[in-house]
C-alpha atoms as a PDB file:
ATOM      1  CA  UNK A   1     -24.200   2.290   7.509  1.00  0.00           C
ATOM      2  CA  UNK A   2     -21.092   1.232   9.407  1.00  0.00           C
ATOM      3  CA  UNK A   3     -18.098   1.974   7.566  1.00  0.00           C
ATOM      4  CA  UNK A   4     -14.418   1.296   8.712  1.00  0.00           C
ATOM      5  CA  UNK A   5     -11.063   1.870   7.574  1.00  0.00           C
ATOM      6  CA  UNK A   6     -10.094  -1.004   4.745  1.00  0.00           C
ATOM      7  CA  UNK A   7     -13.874  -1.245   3.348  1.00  0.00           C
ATOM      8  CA  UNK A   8     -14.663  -0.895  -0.384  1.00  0.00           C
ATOM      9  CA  UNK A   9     -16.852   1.785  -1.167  1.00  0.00           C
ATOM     10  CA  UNK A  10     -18.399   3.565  -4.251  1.00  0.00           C
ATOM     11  CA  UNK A  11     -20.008   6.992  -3.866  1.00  0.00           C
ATOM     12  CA  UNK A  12     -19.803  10.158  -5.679  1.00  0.00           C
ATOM     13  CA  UNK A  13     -18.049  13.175  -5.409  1.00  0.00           C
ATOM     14  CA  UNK A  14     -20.326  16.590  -4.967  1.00  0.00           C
ATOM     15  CA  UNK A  15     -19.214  17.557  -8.582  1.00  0.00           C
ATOM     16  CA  UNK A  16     -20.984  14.307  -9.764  1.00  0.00           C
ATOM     17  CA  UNK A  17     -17.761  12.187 -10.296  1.00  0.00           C
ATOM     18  CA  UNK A  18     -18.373   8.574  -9.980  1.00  0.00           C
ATOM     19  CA  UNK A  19     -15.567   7.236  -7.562  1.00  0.00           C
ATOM     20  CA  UNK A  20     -14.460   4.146  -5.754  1.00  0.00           C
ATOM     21  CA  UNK A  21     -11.792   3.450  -3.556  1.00  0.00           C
ATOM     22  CA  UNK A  22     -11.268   2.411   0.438  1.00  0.00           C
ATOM     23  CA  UNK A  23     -11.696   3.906   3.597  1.00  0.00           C
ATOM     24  CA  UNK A  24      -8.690   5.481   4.597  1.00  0.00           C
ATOM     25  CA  UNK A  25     -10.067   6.759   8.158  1.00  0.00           C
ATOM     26  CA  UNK A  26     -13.456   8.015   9.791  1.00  0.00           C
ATOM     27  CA  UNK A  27     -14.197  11.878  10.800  1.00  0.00           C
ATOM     28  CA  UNK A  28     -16.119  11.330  13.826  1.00  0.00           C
ATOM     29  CA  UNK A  29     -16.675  15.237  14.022  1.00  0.00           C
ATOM     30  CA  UNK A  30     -19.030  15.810  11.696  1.00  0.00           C
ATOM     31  CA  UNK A  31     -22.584  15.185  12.756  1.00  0.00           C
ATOM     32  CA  UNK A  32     -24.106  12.896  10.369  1.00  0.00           C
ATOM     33  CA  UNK A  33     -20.249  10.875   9.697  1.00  0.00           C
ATOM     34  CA  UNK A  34     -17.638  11.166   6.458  1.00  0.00           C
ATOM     35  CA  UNK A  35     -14.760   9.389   5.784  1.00  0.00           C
ATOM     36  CA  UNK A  36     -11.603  10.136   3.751  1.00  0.00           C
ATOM     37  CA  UNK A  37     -11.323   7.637   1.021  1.00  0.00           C
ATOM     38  CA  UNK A  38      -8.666   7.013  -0.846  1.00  0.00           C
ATOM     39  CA  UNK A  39      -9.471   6.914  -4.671  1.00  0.00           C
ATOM     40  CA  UNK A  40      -8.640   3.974  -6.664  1.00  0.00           C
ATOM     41  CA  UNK A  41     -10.260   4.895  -9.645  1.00  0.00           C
ATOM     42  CA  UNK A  42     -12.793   7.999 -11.348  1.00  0.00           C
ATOM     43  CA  UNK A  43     -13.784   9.248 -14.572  1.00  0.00           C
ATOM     44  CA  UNK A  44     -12.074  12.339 -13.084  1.00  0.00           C
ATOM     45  CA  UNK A  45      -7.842  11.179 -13.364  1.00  0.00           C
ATOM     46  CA  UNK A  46      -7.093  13.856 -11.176  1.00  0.00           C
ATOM     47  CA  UNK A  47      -8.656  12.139  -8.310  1.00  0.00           C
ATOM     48  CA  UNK A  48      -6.830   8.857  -8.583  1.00  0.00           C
ATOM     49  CA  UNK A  49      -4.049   8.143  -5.803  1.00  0.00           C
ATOM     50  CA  UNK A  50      -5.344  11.422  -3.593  1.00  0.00           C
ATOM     51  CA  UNK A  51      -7.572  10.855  -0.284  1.00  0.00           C
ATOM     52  CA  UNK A  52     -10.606  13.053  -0.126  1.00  0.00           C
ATOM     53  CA  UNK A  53     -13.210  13.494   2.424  1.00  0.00           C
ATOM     54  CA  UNK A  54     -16.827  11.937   1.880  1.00  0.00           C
ATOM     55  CA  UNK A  55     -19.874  12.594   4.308  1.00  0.00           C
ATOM     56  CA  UNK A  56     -21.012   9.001   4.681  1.00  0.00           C
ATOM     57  CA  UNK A  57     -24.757   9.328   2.819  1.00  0.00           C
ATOM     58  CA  UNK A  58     -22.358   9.930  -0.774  1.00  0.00           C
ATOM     59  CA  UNK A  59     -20.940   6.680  -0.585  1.00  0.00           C
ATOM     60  CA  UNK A  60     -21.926   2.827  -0.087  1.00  0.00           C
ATOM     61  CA  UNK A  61     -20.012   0.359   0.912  1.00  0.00           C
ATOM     62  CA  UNK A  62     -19.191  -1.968  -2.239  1.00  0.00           C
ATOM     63  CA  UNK A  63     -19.369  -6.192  -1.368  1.00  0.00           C
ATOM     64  CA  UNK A  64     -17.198  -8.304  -0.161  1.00  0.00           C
ATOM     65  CA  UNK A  65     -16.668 -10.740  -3.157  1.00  0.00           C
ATOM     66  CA  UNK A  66     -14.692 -14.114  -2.653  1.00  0.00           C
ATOM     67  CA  UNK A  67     -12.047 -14.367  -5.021  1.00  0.00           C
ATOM     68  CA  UNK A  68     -12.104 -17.976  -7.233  1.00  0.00           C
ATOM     69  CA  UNK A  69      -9.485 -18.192  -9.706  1.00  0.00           C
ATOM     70  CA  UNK A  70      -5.568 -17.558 -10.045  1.00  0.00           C
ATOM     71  CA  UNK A  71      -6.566 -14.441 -12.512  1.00  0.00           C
ATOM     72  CA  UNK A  72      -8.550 -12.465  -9.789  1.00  0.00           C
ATOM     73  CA  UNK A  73      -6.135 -12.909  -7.354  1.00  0.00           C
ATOM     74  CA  UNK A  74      -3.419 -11.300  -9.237  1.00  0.00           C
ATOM     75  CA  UNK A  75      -5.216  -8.587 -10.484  1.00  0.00           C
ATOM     76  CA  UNK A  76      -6.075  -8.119  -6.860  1.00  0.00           C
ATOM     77  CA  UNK A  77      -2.393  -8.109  -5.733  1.00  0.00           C
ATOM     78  CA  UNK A  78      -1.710  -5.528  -8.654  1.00  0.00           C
ATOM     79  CA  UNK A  79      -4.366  -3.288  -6.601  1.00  0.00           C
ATOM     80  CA  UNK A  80      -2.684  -4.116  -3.466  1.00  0.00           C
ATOM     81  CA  UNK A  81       0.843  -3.031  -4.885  1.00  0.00           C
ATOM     82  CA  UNK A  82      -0.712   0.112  -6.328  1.00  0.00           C
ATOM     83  CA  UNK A  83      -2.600   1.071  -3.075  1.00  0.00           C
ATOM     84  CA  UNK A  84       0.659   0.553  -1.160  1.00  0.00           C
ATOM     85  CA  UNK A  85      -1.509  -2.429   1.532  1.00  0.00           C
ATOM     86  CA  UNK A  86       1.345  -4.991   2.010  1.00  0.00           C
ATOM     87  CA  UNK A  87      -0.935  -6.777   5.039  1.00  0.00           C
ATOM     88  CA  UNK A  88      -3.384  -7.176   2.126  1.00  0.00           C
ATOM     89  CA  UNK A  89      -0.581  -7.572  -0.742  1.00  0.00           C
ATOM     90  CA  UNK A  90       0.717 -10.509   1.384  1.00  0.00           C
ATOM     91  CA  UNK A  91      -2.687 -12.178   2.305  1.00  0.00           C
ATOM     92  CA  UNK A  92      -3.567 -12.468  -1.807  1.00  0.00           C
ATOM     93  CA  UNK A  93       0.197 -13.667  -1.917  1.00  0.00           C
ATOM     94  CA  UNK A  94       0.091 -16.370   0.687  1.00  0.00           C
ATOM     95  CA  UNK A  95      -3.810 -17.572  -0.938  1.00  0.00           C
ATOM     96  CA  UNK A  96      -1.916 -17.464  -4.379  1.00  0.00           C
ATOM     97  CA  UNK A  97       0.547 -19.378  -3.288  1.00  0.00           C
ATOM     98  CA  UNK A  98      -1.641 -22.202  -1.697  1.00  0.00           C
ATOM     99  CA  UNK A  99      -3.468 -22.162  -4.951  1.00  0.00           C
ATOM    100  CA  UNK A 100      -0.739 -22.919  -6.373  1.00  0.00           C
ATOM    101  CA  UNK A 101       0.574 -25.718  -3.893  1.00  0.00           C
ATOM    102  CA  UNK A 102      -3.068 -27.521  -4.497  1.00  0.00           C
ATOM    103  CA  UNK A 103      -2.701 -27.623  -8.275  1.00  0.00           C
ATOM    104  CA  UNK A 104       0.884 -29.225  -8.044  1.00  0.00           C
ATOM    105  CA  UNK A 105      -0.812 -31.835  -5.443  1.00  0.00           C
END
């Protein structure tokens, strides 16, 4: 599995917490590969908002999914804001915003 900073993954932590979150960088030192993901959400709160290190076999890389409707997209900006990504904050902004521009057509 290739991962690189910006994917999706899921995976879970070695205490058996179910996490998902992005890939905030890649650990080429360790043999078999890990990344440190930052967590977007757990059933463990305490994890949320820190970056932890993953070997790559605990996590899988999560979909790309192609977003459809106005409601999606700003509930993906949200994520954006609260993962601090303007690049992707202002991508979902600009494809709101031509949404937006075809409806009033």
């Amino acid at each position: 599995m290739f991962l690189k900073p910006g994917d999706w993954i899921k995976g879970e932590s070695l205490d058996g917490e179910l996490i998902i979150g992005y890939v905030d960088s890649l650990l080429p030192d360790i043999p078999d590969g890990a990344v440190k993901v930052t967590v977007v959400t757990s059933d463990n709160n305490k994890k949320i908002g820190k970056t932890i290190p993953f070997l790559s076999k605990q996590v899988k890389a999560l979909p790309v999914s192609n977003v459809s409707n106005k409601t999606q997209i700003q509930f993906l900006i949200d994520l954006a804001l609260a993962t601090g990504d303007k690049e992707w904050f202002m991508e979902l902004s600009s494809e709101l915003n031509s949404m937006k521009q075809h409806v009033m057509e």
